[in-house]
C-alpha atoms as a PDB file:
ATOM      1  CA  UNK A   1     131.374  27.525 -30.829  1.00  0.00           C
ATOM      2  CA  UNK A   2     131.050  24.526 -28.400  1.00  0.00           C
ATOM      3  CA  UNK A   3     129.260  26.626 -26.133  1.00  0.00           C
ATOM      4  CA  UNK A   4     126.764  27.806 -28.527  1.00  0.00           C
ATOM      5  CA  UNK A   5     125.909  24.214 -30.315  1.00  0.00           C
ATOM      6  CA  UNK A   6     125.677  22.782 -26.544  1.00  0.00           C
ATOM      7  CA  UNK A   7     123.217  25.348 -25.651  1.00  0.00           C
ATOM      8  CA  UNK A   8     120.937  24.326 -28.985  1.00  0.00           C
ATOM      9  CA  UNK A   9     121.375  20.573 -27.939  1.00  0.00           C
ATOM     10  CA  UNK A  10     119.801  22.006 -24.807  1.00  0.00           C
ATOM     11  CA  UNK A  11     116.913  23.821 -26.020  1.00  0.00           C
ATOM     12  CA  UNK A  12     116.183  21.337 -28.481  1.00  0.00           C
ATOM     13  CA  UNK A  13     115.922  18.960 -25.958  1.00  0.00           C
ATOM     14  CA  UNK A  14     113.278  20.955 -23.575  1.00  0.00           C
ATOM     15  CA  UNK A  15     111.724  21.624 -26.819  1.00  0.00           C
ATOM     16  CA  UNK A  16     110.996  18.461 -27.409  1.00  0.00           C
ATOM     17  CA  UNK A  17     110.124  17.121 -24.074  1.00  0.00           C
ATOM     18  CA  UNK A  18     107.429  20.475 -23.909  1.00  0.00           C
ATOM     19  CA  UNK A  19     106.043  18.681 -27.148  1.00  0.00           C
ATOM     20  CA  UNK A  20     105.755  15.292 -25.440  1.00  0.00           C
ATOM     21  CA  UNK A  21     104.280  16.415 -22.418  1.00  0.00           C
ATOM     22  CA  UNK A  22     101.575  18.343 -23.942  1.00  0.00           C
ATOM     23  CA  UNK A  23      98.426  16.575 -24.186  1.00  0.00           C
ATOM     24  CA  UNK A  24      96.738  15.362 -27.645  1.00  0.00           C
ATOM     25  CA  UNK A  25      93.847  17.212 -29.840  1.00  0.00           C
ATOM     26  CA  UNK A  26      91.262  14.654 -30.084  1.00  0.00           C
ATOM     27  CA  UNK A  27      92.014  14.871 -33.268  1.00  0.00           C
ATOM     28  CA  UNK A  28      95.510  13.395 -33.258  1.00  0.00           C
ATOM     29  CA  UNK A  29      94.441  10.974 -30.376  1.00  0.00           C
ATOM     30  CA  UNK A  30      95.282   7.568 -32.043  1.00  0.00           C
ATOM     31  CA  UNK A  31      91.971   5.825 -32.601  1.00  0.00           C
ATOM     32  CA  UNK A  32      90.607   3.372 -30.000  1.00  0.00           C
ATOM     33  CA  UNK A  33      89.803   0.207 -31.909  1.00  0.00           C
ATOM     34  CA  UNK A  34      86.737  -1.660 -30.976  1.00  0.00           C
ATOM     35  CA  UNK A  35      87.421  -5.087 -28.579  1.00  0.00           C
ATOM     36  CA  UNK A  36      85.425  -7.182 -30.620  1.00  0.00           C
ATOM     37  CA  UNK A  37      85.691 -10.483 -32.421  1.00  0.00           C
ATOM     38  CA  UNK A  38      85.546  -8.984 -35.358  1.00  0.00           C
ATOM     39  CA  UNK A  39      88.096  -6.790 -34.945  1.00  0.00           C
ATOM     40  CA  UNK A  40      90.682  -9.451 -32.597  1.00  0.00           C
ATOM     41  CA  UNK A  41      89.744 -12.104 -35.773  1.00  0.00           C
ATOM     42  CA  UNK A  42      91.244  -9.863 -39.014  1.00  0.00           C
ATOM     43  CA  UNK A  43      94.579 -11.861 -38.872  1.00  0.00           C
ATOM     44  CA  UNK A  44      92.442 -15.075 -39.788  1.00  0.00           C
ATOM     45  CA  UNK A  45      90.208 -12.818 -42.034  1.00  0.00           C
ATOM     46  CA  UNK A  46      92.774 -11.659 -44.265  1.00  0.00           C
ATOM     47  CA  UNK A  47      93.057 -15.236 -45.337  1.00  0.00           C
ATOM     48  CA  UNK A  48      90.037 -16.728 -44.695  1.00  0.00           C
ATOM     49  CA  UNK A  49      87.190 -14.621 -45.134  1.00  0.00           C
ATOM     50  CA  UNK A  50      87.665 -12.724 -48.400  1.00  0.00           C
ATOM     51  CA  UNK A  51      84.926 -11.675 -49.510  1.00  0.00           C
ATOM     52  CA  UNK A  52      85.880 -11.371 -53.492  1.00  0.00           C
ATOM     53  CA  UNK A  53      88.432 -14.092 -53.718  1.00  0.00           C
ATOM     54  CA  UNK A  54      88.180 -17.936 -53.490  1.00  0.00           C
ATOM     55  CA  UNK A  55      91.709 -18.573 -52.520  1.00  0.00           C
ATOM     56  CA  UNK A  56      93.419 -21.774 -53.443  1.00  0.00           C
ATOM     57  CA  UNK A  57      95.456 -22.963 -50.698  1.00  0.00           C
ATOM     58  CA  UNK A  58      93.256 -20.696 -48.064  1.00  0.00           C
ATOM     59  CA  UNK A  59      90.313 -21.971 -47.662  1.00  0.00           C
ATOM     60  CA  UNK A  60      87.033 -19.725 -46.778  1.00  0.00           C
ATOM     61  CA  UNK A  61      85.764 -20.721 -43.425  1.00  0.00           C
ATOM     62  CA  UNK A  62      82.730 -18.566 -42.946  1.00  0.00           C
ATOM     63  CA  UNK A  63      79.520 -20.762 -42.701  1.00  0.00           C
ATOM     64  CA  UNK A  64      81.439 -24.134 -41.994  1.00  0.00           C
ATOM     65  CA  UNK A  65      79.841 -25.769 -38.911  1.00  0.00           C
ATOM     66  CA  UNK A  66      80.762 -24.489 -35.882  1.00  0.00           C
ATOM     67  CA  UNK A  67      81.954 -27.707 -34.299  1.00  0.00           C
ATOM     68  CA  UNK A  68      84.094 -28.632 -37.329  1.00  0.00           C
ATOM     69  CA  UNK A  69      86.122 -25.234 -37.103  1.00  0.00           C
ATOM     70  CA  UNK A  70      86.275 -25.766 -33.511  1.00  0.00           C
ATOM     71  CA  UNK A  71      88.164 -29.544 -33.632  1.00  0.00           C
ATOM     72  CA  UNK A  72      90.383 -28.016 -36.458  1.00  0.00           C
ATOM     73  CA  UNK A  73      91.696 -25.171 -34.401  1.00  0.00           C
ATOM     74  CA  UNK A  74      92.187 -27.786 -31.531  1.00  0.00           C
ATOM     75  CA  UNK A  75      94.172 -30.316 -34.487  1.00  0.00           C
ATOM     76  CA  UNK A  76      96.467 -27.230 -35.142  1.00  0.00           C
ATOM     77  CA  UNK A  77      97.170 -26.961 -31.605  1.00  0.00           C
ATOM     78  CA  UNK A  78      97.543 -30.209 -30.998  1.00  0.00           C
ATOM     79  CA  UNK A  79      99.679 -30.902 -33.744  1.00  0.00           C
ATOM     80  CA  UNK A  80      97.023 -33.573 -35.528  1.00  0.00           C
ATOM     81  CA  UNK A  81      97.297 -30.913 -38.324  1.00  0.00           C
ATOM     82  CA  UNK A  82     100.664 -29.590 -39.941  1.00  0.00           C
ATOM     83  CA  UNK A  83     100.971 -25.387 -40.686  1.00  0.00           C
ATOM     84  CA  UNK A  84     103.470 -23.234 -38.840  1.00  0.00           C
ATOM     85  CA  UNK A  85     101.858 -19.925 -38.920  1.00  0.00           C
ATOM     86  CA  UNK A  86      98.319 -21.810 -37.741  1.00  0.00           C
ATOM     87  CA  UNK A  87     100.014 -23.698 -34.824  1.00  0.00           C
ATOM     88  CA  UNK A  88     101.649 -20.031 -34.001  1.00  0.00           C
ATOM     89  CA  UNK A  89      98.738 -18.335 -34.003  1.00  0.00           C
ATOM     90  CA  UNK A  90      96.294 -20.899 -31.609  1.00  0.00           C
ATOM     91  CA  UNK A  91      99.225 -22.696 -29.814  1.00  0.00           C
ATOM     92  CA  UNK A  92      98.334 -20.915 -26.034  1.00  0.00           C
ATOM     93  CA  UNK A  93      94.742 -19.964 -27.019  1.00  0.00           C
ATOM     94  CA  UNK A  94      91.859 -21.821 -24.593  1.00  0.00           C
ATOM     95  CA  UNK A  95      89.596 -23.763 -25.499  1.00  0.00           C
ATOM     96  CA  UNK A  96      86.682 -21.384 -24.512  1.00  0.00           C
ATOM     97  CA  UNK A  97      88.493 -19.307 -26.658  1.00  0.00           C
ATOM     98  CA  UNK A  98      88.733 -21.381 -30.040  1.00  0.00           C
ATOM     99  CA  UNK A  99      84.842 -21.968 -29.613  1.00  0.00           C
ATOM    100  CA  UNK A 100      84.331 -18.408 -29.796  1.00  0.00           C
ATOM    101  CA  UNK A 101      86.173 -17.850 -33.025  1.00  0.00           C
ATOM    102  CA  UNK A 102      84.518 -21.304 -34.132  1.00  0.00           C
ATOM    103  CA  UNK A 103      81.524 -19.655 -33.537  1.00  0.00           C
ATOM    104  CA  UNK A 104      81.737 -16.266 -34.616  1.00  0.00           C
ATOM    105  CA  UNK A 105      83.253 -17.911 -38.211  1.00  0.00           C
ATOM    106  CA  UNK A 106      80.275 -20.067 -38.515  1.00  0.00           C
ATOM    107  CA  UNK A 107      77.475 -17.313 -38.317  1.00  0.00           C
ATOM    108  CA  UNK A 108      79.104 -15.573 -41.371  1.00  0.00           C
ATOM    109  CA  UNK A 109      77.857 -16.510 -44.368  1.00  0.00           C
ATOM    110  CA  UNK A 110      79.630 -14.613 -47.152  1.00  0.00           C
ATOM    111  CA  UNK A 111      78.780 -14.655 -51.157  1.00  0.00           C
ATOM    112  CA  UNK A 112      79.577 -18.053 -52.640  1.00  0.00           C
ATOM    113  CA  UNK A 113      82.816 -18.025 -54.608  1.00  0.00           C
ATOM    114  CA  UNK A 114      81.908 -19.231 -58.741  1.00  0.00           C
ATOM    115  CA  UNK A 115      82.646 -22.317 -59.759  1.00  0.00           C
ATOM    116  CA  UNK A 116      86.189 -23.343 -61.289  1.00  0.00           C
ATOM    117  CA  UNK A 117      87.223 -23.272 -64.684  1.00  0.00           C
ATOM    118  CA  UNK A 118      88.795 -26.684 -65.392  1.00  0.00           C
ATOM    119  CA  UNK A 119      90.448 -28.823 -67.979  1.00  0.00           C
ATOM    120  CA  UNK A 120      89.312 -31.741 -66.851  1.00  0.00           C
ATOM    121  CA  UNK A 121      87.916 -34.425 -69.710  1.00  0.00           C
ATOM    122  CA  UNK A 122      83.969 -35.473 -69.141  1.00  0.00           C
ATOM    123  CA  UNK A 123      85.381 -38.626 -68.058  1.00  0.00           C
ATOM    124  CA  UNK A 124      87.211 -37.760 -65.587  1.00  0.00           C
ATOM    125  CA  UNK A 125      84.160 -35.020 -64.328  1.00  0.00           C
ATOM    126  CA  UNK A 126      81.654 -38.508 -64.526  1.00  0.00           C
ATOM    127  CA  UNK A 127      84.020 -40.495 -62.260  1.00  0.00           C
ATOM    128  CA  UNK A 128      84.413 -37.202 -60.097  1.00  0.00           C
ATOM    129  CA  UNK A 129      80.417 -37.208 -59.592  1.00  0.00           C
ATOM    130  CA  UNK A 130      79.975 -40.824 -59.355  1.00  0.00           C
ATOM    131  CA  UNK A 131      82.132 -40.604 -55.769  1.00  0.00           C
ATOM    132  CA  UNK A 132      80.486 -38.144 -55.101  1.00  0.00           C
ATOM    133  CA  UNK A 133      76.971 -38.563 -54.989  1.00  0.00           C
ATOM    134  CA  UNK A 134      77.333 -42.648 -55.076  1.00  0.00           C
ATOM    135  CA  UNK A 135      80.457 -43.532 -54.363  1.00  0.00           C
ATOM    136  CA  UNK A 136      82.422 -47.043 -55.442  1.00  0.00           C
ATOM    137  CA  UNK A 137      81.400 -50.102 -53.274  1.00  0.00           C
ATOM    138  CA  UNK A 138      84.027 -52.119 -54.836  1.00  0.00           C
ATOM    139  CA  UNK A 139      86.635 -50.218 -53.194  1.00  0.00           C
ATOM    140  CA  UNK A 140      84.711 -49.631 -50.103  1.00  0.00           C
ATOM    141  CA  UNK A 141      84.832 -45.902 -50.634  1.00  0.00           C
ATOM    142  CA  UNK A 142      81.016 -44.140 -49.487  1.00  0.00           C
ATOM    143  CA  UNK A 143      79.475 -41.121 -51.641  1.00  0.00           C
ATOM    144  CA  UNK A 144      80.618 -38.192 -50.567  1.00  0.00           C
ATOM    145  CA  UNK A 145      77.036 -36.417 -49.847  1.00  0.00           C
ATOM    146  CA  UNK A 146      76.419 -39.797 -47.089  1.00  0.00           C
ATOM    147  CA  UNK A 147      78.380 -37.730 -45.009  1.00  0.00           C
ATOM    148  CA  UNK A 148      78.686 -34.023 -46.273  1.00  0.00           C
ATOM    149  CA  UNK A 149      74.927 -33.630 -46.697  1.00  0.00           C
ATOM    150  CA  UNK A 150      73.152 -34.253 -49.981  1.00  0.00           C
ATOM    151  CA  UNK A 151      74.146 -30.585 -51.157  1.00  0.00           C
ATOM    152  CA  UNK A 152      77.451 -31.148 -49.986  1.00  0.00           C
ATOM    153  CA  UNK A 153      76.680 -28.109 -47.883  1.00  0.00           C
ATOM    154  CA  UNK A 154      78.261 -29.893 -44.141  1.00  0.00           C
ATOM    155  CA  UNK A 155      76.117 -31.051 -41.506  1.00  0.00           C
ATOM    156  CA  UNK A 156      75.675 -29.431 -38.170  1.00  0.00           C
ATOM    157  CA  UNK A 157      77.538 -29.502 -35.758  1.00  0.00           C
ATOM    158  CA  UNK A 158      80.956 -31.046 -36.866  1.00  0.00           C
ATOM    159  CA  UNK A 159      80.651 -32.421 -40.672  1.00  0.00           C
ATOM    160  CA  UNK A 160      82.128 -30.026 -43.061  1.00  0.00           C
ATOM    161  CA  UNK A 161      80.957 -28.435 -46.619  1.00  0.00           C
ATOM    162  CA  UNK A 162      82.927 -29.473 -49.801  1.00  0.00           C
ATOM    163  CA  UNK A 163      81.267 -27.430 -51.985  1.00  0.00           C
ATOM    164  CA  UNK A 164      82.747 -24.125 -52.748  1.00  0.00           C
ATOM    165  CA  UNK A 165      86.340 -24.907 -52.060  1.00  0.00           C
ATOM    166  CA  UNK A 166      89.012 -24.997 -54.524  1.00  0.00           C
ATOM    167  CA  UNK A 167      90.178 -27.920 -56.362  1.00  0.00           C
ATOM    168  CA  UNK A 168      94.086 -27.599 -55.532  1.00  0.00           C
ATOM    169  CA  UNK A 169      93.065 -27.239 -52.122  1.00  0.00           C
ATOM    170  CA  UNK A 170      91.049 -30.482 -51.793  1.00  0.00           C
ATOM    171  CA  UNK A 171      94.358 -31.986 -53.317  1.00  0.00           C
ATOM    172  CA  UNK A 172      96.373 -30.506 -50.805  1.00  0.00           C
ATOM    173  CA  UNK A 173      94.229 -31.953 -48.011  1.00  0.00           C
ATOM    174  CA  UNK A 174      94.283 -35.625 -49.681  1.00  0.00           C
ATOM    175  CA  UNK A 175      97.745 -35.190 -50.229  1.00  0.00           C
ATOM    176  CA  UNK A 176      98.064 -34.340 -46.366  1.00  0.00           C
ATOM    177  CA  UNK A 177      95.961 -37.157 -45.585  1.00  0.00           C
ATOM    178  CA  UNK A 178      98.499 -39.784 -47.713  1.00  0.00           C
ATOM    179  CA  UNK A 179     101.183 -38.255 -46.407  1.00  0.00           C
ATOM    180  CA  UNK A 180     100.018 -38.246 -42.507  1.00  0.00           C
ATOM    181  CA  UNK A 181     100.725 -34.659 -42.563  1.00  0.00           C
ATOM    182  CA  UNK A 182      96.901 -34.173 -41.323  1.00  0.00           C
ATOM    183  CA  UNK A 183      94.979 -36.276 -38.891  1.00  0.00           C
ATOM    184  CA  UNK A 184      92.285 -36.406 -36.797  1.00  0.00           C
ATOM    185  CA  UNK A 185      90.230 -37.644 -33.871  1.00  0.00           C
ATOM    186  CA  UNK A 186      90.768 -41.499 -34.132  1.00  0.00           C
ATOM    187  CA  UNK A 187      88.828 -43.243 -36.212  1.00  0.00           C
ATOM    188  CA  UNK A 188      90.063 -40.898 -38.728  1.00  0.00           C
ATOM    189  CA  UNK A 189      87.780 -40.995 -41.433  1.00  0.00           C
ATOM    190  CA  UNK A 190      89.331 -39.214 -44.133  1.00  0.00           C
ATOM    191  CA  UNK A 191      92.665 -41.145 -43.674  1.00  0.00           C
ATOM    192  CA  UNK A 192      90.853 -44.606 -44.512  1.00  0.00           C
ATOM    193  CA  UNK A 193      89.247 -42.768 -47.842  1.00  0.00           C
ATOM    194  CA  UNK A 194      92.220 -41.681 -49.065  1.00  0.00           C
ATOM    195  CA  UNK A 195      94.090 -44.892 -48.852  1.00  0.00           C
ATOM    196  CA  UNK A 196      91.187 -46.317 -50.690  1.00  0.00           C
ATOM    197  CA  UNK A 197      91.402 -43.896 -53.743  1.00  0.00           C
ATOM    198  CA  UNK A 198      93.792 -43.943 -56.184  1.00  0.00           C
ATOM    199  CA  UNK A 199      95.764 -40.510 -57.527  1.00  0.00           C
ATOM    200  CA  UNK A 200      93.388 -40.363 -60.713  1.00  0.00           C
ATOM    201  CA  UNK A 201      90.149 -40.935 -57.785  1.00  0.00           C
ATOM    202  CA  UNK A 202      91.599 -37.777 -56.185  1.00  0.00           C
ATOM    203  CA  UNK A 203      91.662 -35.876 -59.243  1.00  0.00           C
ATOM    204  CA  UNK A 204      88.412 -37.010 -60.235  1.00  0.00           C
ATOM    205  CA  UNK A 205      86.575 -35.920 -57.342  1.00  0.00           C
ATOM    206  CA  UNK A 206      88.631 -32.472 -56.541  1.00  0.00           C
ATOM    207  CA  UNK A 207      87.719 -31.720 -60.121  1.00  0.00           C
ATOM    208  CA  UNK A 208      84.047 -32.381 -60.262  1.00  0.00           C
ATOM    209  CA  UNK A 209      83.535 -30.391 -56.824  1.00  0.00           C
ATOM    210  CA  UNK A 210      85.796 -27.517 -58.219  1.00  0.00           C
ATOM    211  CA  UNK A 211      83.059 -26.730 -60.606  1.00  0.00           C
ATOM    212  CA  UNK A 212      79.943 -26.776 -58.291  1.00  0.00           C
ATOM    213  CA  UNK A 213      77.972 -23.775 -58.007  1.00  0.00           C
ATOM    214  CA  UNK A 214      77.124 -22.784 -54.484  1.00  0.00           C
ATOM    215  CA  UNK A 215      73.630 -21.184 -53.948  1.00  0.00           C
ATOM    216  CA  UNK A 216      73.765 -17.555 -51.860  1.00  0.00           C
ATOM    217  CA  UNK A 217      70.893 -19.535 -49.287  1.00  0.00           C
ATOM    218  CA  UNK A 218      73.230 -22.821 -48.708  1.00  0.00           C
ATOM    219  CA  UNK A 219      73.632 -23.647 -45.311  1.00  0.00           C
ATOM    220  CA  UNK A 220      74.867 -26.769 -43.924  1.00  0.00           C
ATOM    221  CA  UNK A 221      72.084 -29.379 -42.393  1.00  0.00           C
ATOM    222  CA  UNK A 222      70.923 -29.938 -39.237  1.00  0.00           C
ATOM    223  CA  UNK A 223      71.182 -33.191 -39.629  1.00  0.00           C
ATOM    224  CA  UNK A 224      72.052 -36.627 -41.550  1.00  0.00           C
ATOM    225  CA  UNK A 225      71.224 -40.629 -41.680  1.00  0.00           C
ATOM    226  CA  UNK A 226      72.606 -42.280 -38.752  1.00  0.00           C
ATOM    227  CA  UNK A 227      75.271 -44.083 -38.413  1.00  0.00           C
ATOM    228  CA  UNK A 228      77.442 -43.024 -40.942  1.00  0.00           C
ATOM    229  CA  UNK A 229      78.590 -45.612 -43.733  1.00  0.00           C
ATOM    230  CA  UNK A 230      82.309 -45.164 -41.828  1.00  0.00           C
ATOM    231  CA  UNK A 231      82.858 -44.829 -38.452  1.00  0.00           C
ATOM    232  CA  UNK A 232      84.522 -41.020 -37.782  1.00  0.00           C
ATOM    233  CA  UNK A 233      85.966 -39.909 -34.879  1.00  0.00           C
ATOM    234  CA  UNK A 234      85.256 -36.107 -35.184  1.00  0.00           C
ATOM    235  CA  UNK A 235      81.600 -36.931 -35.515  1.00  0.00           C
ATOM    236  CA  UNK A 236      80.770 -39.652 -33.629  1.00  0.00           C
ATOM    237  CA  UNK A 237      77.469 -41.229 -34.302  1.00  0.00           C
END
């Protein structure tokens, strides 16, 4: 009995290694992926480039200013910005490299998400639009479109868009901003805003962009009024 169960170990065995050693059908070949961006970029995709969803913690990055995606991939690696799984994912990358994924990002230009639903009163939509467009001089707090272009579209080459992202997400960055949790290139900009708006300001303003409409054509703008009505360190007059 030992003998005979040995002997099928055996020739299962060179049965096996036959099948191993014979060479693939094209057919059952695995398939060679492409080596393109593209392709090397569908981790950051998944999250950031979906095409039917306007995710509310993942912002879409396709179409943002190439230099602006650029210095954020450099803040996650060098710690100016706060996110595990980012840091993971660009910690050893070069910088030639992160201006290739800056750039592929920024020549994709996918369907606007719709605006937001919200339940937030008129009031607090006016005082959202009044920082917005004009801002608040008695708190020393400029309209947003003085430095996100008058669409609120971004400005080439570093200057974000606001329009189109999610409200809870624009909280979340303010929140980071309060908190210290996100910085970036001294003078940082953004951190002297928020300390100038209150809570309710915050609301106000995530709220009112929440429900902006995004044309299909929107671009960001090759350009804005010089200097800027703050001084900011990721675009330097």
């Amino acid at each position: 009995m030992r003998n005979t169960l040995t002997r099928a170990l055996v020739l299962g065995a060179l049965a096996l290694g036959a099948l191993a050693a014979a060479p693939l059908h094209a057919a059952e070949r695995p398939a060679v992926l492409p080596d393109t961006m593209a392709q090397r970029l569908l981790a950051c995709a998944s999250c950031h480039a979906k095409k039917d969803v306007n995710d509310a913690y993942f912002p879409r990055i396709s179409g943002k200013p190439a230099g602006y995606l650029y210095n954020q991939l450099l803040n996650f690696r060098e710690g100016r910005r706060q996110y595990p799984l980012m840091t993971y994912m660009v910690d050893h990358l070069p910088d030639a490299y992160l201006h290739e994924i800056a750039g592929h990002f920024a020549a994709e230009h996918l369907p606007p998400p719709p605006p937001q639903a919200t339940q937030a009163t008129p009031a607090v939509l006016a005082r959202g639009r009044q920082l917005a467009l004009q801002g608040d001089a008695a708190i020393k707090v400029p309209a947003c479109i003085a430095c996100h272009g008058d669409k609120l579209t971004g400005v080439s080459p570093a200057i974000p868009g606001l329009a189109g992202l999610p409200r809870d997400y624009i909280n979340a960055q303010f929140g980071a901003w309060r908190t210290k949790t996100r910085r970036a290139h001294e003078p940082d900009c953004m951190a002297v805003i928020t300390e100038r708006l209150s809570l309710e300001d915050v609301n106000a303003v995530s709220s009112w962009l929440g429900t902006q409409q995004v044309a299909p054509e929107a671009r960001p703008a090759a350009a804005i009024a010089r200097p800027l009505p703050i001084k900011c360190g990721s675009a330097p007059d």
